[in-house]
PDBML (XML) file of the C-alpha atoms, coordinates in Angstrom:
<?xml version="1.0" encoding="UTF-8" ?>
<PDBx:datablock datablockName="MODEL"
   xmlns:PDBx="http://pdbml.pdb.org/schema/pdbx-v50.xsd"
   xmlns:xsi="http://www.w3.org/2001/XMLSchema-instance"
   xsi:schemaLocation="http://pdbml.pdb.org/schema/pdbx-v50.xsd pdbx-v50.xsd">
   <PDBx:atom_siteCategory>
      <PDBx:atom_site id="1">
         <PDBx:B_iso_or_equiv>0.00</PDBx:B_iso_or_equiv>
         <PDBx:Cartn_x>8.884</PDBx:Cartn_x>
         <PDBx:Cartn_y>-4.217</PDBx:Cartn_y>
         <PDBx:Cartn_z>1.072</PDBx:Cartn_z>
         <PDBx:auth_asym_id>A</PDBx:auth_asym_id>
         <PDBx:auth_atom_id>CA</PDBx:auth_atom_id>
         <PDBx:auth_comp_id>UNK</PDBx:auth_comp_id>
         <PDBx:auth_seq_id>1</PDBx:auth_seq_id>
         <PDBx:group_PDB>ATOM</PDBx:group_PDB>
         <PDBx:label_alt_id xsi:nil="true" />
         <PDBx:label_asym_id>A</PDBx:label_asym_id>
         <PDBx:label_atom_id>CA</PDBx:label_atom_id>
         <PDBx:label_comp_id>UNK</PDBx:label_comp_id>
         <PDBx:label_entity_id>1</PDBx:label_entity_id>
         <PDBx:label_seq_id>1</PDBx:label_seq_id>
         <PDBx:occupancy>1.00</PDBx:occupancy>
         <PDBx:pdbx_PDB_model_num>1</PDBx:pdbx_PDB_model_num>
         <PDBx:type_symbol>C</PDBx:type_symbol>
      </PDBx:atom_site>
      <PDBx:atom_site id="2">
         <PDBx:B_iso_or_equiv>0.00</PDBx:B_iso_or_equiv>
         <PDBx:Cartn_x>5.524</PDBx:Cartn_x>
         <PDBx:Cartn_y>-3.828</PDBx:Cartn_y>
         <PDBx:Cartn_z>2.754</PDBx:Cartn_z>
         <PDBx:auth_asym_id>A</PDBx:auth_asym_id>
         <PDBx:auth_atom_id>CA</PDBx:auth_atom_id>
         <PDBx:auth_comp_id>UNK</PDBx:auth_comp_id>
         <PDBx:auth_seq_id>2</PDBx:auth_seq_id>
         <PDBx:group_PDB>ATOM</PDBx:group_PDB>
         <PDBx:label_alt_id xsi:nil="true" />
         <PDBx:label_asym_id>A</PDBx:label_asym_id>
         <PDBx:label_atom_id>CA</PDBx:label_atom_id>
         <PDBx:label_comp_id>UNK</PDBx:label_comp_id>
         <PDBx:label_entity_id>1</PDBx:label_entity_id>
         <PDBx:label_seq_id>2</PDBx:label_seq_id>
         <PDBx:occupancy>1.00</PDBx:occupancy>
         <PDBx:pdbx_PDB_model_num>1</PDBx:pdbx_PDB_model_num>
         <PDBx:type_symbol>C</PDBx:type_symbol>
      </PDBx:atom_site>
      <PDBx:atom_site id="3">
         <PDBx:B_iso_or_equiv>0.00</PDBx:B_iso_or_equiv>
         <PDBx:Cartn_x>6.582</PDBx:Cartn_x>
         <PDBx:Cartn_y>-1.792</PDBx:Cartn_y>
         <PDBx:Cartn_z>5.582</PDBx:Cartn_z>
         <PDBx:auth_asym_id>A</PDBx:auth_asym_id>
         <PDBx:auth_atom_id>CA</PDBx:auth_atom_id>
         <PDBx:auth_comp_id>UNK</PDBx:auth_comp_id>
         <PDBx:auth_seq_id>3</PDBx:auth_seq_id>
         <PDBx:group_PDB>ATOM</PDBx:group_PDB>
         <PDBx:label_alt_id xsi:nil="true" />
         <PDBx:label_asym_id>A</PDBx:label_asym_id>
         <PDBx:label_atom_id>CA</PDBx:label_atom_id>
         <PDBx:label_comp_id>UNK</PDBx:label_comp_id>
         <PDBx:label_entity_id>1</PDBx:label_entity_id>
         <PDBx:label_seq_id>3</PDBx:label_seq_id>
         <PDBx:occupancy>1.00</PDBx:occupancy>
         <PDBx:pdbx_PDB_model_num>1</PDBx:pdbx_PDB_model_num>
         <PDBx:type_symbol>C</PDBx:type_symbol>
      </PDBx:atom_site>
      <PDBx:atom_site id="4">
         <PDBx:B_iso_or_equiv>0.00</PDBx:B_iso_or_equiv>
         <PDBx:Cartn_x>8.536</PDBx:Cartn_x>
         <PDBx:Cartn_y>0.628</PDBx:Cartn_y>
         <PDBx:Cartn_z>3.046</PDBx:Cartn_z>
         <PDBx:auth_asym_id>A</PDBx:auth_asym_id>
         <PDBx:auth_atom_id>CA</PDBx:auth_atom_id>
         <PDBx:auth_comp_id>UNK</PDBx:auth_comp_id>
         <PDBx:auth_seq_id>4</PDBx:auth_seq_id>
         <PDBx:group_PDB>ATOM</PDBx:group_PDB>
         <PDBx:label_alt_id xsi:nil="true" />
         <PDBx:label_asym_id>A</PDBx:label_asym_id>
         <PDBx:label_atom_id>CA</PDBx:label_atom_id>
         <PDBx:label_comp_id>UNK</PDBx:label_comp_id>
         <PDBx:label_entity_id>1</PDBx:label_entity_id>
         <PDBx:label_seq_id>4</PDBx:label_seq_id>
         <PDBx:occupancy>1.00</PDBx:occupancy>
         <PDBx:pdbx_PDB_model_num>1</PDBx:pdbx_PDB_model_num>
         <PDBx:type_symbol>C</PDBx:type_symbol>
      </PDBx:atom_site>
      <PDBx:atom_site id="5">
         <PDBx:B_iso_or_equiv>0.00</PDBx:B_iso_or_equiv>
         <PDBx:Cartn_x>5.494</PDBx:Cartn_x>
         <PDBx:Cartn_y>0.958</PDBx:Cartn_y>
         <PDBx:Cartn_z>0.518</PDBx:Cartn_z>
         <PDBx:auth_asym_id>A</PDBx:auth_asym_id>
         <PDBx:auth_atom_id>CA</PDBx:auth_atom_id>
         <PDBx:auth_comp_id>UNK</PDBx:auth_comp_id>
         <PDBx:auth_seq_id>5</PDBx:auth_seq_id>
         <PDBx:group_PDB>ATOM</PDBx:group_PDB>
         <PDBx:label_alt_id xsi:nil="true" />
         <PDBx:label_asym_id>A</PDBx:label_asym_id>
         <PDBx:label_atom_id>CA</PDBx:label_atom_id>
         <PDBx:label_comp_id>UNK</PDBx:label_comp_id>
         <PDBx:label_entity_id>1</PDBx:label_entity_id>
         <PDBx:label_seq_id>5</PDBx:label_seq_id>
         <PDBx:occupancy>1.00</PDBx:occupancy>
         <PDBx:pdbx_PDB_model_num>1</PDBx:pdbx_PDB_model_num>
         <PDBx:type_symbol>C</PDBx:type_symbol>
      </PDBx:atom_site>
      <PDBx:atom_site id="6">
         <PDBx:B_iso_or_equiv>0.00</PDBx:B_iso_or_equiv>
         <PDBx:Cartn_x>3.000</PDBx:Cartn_x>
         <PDBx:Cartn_y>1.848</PDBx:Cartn_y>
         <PDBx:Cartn_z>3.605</PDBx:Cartn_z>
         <PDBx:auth_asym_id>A</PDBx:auth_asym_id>
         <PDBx:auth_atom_id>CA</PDBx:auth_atom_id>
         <PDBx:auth_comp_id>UNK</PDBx:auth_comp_id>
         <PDBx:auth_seq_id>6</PDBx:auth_seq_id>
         <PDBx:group_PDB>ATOM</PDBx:group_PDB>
         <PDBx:label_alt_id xsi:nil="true" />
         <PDBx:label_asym_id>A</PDBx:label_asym_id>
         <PDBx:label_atom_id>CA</PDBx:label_atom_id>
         <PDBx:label_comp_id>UNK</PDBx:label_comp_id>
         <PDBx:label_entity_id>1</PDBx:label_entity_id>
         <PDBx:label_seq_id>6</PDBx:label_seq_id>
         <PDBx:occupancy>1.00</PDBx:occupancy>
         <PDBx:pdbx_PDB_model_num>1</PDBx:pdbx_PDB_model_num>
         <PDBx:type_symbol>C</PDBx:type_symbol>
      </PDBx:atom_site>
      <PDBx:atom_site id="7">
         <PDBx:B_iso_or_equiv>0.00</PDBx:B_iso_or_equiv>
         <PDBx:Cartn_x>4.931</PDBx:Cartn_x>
         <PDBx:Cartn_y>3.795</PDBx:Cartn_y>
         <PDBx:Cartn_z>4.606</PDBx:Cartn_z>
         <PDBx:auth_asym_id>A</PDBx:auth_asym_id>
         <PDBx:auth_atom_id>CA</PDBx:auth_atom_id>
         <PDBx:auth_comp_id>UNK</PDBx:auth_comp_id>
         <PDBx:auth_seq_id>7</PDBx:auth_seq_id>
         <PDBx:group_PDB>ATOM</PDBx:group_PDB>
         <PDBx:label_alt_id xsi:nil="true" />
         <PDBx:label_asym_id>A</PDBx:label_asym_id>
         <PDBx:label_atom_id>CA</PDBx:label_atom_id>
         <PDBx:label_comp_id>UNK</PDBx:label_comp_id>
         <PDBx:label_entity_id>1</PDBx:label_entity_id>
         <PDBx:label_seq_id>7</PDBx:label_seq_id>
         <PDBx:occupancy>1.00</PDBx:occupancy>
         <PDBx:pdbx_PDB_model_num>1</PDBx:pdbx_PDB_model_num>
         <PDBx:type_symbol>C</PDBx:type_symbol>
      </PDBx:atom_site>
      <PDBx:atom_site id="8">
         <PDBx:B_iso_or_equiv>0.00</PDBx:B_iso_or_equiv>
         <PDBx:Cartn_x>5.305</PDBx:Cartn_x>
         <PDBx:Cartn_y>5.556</PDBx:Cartn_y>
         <PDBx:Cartn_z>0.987</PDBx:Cartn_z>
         <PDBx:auth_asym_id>A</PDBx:auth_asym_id>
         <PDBx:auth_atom_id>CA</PDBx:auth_atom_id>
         <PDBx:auth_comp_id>UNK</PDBx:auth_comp_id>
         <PDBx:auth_seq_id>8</PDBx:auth_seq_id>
         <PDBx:group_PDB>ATOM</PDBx:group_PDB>
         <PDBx:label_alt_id xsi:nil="true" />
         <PDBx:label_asym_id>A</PDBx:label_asym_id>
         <PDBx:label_atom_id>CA</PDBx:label_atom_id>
         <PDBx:label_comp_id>UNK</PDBx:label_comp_id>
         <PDBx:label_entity_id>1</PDBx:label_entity_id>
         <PDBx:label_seq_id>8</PDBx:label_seq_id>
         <PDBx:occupancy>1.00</PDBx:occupancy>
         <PDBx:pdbx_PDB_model_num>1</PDBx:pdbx_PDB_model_num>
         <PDBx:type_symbol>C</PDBx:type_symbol>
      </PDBx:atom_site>
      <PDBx:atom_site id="9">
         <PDBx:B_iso_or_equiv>0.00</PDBx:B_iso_or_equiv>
         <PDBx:Cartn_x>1.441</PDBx:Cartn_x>
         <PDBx:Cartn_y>5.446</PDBx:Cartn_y>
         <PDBx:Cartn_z>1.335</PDBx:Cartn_z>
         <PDBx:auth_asym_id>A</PDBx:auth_asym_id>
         <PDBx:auth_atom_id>CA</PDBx:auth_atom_id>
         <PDBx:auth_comp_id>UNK</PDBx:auth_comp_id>
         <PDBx:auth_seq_id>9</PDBx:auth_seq_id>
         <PDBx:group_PDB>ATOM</PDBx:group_PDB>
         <PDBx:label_alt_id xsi:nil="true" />
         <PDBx:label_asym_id>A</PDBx:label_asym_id>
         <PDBx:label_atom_id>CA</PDBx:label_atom_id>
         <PDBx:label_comp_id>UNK</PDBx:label_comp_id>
         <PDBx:label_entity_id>1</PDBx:label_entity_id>
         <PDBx:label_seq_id>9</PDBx:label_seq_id>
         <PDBx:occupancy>1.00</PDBx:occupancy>
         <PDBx:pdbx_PDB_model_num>1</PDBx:pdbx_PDB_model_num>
         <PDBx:type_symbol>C</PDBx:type_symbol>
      </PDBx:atom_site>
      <PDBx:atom_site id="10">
         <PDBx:B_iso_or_equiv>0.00</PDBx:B_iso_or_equiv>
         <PDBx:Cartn_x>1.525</PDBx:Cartn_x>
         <PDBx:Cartn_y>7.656</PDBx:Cartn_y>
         <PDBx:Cartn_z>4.305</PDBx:Cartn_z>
         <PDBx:auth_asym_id>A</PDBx:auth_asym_id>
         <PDBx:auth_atom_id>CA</PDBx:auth_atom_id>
         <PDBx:auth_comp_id>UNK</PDBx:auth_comp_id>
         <PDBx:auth_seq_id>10</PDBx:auth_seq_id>
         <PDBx:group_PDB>ATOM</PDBx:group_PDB>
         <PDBx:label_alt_id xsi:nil="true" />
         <PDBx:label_asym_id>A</PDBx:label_asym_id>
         <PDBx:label_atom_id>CA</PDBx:label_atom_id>
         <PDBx:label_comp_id>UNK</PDBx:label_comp_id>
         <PDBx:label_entity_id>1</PDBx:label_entity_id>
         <PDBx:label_seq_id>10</PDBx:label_seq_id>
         <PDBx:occupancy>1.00</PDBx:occupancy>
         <PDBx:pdbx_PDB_model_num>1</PDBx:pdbx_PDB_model_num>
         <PDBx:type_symbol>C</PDBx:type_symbol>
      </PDBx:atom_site>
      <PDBx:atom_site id="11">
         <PDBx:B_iso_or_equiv>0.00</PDBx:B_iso_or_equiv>
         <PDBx:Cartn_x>3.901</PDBx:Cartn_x>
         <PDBx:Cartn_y>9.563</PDBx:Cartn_y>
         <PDBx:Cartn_z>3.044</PDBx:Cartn_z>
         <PDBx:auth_asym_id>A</PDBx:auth_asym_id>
         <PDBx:auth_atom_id>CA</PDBx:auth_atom_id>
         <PDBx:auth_comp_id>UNK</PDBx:auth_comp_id>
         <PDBx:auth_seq_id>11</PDBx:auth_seq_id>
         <PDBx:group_PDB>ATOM</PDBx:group_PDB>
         <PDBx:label_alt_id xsi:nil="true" />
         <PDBx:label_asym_id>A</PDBx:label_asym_id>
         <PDBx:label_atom_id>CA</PDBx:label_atom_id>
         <PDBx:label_comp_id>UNK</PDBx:label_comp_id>
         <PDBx:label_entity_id>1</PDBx:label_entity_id>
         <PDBx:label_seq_id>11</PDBx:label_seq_id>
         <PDBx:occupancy>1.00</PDBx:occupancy>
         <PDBx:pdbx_PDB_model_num>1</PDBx:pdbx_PDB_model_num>
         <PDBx:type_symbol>C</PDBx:type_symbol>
      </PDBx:atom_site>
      <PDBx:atom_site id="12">
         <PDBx:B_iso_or_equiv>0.00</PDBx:B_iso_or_equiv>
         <PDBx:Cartn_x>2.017</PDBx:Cartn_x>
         <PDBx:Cartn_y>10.785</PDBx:Cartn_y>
         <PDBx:Cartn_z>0.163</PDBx:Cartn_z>
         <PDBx:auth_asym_id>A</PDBx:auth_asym_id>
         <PDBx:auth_atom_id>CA</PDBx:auth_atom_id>
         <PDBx:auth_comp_id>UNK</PDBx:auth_comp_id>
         <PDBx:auth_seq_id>12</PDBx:auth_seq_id>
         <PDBx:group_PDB>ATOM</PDBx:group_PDB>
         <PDBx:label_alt_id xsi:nil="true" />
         <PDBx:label_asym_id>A</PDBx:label_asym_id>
         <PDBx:label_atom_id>CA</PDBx:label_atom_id>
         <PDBx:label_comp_id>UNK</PDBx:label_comp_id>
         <PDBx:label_entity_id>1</PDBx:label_entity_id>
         <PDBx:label_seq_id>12</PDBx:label_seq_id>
         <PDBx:occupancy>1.00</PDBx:occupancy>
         <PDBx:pdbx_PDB_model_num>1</PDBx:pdbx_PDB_model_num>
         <PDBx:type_symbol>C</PDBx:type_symbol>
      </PDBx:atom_site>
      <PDBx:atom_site id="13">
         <PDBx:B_iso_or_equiv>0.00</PDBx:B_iso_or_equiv>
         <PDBx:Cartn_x>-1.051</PDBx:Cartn_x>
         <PDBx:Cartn_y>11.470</PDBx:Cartn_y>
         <PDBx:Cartn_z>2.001</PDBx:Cartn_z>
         <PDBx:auth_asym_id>A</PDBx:auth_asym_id>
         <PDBx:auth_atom_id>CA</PDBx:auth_atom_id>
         <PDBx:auth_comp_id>UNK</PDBx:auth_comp_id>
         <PDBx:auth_seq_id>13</PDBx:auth_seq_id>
         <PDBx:group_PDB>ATOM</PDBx:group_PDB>
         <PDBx:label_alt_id xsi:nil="true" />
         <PDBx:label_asym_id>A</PDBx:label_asym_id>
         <PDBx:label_atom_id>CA</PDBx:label_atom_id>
         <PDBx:label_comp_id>UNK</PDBx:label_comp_id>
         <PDBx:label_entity_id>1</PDBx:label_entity_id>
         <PDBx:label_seq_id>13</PDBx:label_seq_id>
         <PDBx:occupancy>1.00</PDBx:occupancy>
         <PDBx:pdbx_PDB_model_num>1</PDBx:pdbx_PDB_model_num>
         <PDBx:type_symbol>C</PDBx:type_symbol>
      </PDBx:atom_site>
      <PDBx:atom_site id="14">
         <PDBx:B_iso_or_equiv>0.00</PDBx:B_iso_or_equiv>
         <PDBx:Cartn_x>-2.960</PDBx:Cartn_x>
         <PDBx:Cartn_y>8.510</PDBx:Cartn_y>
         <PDBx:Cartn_z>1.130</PDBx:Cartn_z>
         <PDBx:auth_asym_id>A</PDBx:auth_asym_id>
         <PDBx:auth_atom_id>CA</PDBx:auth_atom_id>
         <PDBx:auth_comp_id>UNK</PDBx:auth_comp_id>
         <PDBx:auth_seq_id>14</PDBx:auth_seq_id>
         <PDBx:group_PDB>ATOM</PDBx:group_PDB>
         <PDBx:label_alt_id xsi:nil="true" />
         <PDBx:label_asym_id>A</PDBx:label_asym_id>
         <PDBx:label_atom_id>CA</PDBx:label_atom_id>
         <PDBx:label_comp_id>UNK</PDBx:label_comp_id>
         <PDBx:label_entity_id>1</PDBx:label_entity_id>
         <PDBx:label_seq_id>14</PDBx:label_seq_id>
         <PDBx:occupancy>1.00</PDBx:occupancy>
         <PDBx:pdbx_PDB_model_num>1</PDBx:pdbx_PDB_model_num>
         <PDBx:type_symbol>C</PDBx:type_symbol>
      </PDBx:atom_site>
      <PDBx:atom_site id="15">
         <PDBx:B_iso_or_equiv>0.00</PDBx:B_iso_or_equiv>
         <PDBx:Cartn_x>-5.817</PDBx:Cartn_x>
         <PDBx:Cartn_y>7.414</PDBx:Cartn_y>
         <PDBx:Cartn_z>3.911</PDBx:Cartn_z>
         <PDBx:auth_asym_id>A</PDBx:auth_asym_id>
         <PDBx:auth_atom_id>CA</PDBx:auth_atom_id>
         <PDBx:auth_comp_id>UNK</PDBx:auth_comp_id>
         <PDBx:auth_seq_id>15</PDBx:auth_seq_id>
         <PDBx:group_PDB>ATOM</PDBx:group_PDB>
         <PDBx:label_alt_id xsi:nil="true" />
         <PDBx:label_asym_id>A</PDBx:label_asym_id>
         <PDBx:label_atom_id>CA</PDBx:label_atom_id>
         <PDBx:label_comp_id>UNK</PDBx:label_comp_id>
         <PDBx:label_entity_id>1</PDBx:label_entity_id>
         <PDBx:label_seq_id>15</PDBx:label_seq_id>
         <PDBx:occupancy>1.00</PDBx:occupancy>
         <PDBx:pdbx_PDB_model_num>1</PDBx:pdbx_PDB_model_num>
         <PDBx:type_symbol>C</PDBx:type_symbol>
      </PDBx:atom_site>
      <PDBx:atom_site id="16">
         <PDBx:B_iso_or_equiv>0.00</PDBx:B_iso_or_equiv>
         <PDBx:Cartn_x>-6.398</PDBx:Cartn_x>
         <PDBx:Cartn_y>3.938</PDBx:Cartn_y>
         <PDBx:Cartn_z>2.611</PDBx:Cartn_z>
         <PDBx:auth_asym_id>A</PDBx:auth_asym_id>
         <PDBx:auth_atom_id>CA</PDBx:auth_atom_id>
         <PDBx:auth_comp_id>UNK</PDBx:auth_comp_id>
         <PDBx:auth_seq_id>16</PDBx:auth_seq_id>
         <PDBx:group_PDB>ATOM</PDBx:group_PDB>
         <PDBx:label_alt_id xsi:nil="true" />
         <PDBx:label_asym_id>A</PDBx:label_asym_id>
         <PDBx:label_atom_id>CA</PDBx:label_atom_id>
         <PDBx:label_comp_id>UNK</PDBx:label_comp_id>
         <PDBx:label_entity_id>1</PDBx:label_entity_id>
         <PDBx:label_seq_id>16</PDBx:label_seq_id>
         <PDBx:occupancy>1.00</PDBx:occupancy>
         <PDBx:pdbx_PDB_model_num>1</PDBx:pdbx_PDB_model_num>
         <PDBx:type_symbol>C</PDBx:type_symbol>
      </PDBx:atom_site>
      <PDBx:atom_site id="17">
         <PDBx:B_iso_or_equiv>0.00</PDBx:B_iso_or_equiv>
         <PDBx:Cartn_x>-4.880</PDBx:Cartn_x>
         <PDBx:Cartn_y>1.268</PDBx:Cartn_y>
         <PDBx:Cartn_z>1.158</PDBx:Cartn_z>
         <PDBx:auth_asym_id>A</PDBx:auth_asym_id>
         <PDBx:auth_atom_id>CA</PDBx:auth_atom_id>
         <PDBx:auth_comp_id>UNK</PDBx:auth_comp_id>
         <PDBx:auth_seq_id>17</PDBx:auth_seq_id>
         <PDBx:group_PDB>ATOM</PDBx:group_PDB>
         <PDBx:label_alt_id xsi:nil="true" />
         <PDBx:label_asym_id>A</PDBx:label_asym_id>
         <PDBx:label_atom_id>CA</PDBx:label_atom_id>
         <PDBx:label_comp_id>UNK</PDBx:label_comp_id>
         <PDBx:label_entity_id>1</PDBx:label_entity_id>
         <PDBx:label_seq_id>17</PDBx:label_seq_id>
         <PDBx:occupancy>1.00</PDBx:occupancy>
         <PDBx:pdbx_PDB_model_num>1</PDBx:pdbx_PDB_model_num>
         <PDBx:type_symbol>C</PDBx:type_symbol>
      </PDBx:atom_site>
      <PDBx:atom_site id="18">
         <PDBx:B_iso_or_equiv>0.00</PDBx:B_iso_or_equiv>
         <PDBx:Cartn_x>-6.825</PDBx:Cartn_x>
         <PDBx:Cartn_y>-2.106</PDBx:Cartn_y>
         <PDBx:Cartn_z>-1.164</PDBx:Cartn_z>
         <PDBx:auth_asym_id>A</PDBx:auth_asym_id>
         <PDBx:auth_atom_id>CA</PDBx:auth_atom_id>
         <PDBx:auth_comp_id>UNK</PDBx:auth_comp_id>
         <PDBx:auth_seq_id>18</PDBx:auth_seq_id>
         <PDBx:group_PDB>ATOM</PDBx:group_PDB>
         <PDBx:label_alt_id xsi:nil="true" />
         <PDBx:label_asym_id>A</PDBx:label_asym_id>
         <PDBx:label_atom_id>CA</PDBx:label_atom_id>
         <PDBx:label_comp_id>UNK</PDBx:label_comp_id>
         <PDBx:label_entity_id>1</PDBx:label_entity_id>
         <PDBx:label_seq_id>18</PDBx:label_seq_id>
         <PDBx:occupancy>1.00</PDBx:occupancy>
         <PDBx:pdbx_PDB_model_num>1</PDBx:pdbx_PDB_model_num>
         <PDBx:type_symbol>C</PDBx:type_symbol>
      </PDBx:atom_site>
      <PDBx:atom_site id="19">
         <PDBx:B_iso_or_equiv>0.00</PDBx:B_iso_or_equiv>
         <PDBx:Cartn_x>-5.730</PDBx:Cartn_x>
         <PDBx:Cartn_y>-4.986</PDBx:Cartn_y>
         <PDBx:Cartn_z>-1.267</PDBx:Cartn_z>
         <PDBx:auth_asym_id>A</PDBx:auth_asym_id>
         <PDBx:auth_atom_id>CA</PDBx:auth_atom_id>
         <PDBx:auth_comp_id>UNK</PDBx:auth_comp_id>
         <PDBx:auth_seq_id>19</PDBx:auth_seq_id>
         <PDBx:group_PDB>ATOM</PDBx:group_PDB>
         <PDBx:label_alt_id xsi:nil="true" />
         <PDBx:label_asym_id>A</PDBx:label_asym_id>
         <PDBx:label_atom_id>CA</PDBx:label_atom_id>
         <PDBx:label_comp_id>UNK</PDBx:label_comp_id>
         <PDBx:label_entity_id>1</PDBx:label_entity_id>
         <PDBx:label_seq_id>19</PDBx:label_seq_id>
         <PDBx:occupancy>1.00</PDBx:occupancy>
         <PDBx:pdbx_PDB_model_num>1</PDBx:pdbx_PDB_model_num>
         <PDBx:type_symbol>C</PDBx:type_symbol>
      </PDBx:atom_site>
      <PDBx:atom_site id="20">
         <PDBx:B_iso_or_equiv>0.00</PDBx:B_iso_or_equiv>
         <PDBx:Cartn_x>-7.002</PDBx:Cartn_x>
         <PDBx:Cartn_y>-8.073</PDBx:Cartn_y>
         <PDBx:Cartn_z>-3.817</PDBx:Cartn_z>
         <PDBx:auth_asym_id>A</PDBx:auth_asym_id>
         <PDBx:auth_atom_id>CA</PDBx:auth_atom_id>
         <PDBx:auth_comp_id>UNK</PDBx:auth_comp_id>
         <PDBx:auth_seq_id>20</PDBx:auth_seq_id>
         <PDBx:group_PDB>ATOM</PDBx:group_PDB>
         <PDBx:label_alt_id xsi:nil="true" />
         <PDBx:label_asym_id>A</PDBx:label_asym_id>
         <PDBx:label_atom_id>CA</PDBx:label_atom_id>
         <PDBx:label_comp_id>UNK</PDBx:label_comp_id>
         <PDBx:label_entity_id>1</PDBx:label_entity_id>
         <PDBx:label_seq_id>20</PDBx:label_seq_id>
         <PDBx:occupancy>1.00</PDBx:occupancy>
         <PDBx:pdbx_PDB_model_num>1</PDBx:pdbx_PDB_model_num>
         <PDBx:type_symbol>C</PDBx:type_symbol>
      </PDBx:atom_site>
      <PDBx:atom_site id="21">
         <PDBx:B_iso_or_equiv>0.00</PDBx:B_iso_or_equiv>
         <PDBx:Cartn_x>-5.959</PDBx:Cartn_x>
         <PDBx:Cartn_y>-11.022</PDBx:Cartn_y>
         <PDBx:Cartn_z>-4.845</PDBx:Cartn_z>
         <PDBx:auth_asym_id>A</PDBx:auth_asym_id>
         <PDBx:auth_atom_id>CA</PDBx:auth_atom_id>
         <PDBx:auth_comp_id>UNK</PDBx:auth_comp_id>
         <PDBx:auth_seq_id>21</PDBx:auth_seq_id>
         <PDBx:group_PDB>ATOM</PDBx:group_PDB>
         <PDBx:label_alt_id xsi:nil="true" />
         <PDBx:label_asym_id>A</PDBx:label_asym_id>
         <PDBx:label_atom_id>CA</PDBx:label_atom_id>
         <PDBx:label_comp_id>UNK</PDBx:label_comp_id>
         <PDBx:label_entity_id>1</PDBx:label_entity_id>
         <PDBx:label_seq_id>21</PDBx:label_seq_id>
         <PDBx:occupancy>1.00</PDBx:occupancy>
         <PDBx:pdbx_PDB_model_num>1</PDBx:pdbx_PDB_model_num>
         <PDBx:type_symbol>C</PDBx:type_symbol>
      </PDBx:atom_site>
      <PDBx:atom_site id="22">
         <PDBx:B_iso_or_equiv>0.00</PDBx:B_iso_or_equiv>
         <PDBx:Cartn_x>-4.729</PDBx:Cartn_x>
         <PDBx:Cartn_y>-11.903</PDBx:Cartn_y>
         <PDBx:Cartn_z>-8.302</PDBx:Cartn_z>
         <PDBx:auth_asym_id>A</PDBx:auth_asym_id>
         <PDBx:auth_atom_id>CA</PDBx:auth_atom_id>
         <PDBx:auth_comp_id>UNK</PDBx:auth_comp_id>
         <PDBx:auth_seq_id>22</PDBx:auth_seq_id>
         <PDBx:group_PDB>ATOM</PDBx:group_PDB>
         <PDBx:label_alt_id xsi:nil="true" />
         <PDBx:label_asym_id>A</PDBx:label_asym_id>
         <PDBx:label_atom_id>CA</PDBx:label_atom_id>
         <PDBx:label_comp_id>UNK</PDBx:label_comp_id>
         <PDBx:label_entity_id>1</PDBx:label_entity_id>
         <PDBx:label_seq_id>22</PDBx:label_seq_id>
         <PDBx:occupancy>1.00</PDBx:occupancy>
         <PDBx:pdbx_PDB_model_num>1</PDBx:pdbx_PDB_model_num>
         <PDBx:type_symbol>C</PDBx:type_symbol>
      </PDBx:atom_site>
      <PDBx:atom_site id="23">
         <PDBx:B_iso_or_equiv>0.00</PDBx:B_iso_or_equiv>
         <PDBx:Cartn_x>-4.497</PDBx:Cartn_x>
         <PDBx:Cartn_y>-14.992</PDBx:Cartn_y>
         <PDBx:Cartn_z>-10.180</PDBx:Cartn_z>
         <PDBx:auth_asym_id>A</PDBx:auth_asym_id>
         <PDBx:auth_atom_id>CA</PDBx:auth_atom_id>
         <PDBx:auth_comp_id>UNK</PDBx:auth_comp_id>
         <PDBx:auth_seq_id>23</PDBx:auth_seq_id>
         <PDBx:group_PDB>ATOM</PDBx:group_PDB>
         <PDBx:label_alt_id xsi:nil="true" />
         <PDBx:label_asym_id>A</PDBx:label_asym_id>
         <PDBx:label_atom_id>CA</PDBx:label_atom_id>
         <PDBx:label_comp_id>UNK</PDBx:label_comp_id>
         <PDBx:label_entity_id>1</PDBx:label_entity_id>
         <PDBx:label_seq_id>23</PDBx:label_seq_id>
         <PDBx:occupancy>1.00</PDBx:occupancy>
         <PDBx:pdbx_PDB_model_num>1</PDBx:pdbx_PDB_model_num>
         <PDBx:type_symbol>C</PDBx:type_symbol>
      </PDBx:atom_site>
      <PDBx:atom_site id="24">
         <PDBx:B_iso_or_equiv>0.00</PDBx:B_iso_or_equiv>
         <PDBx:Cartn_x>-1.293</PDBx:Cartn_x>
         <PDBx:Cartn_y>-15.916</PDBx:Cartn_y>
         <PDBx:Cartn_z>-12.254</PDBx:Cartn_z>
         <PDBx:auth_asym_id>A</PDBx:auth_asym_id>
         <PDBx:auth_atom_id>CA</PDBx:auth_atom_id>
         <PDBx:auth_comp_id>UNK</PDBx:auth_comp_id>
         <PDBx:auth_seq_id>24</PDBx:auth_seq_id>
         <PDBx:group_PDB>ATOM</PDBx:group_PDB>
         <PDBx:label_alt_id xsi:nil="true" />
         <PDBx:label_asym_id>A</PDBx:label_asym_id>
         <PDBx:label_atom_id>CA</PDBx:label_atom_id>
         <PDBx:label_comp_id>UNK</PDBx:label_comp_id>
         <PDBx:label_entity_id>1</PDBx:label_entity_id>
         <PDBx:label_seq_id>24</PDBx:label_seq_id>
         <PDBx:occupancy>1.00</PDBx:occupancy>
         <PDBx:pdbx_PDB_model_num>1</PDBx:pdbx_PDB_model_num>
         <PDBx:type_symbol>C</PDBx:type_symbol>
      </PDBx:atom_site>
   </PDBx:atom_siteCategory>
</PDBx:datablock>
Protein backbone atom coordinates (compact mmCIF):
# COMPACT_ATOMS: atom_id res chain seq x y z
CA UNK A 1 0.00 0.00 0.00
CA UNK A 2 1.05 3.63 0.09
CA UNK A 3 1.01 4.10 3.70
CA UNK A 4 3.16 0.74 4.12
CA UNK A 5 5.82 1.73 1.33
CA UNK A 6 6.29 5.38 3.05
CA UNK A 7 6.58 4.12 5.66
CA UNK A 8 9.35 1.52 4.30
CA UNK A 9 10.79 4.86 2.96
CA UNK A 10 11.25 6.18 6.39
CA UNK A 11 12.27 3.28 7.57
CA UNK A 12 15.28 3.00 5.52
CA UNK A 13 16.37 6.44 6.01
CA UNK A 14 15.22 7.90 2.89
CA UNK A 15 14.40 11.95 3.08
CA UNK A 16 12.44 12.15 -0.12
CA UNK A 17 10.28 10.46 -2.12
CA UNK A 18 9.42 11.18 -6.52
CA UNK A 19 6.70 10.63 -7.86
CA UNK A 20 5.88 10.63 -11.98
CA UNK A 21 3.52 9.60 -14.04
CA UNK A 22 3.76 6.76 -16.50
CA UNK A 23 2.00 5.93 -19.56
CA UNK A 24 0.77 2.27 -20.30
Amino acid sequence: SLHGALLAAKAAGHDYVNIDGILV
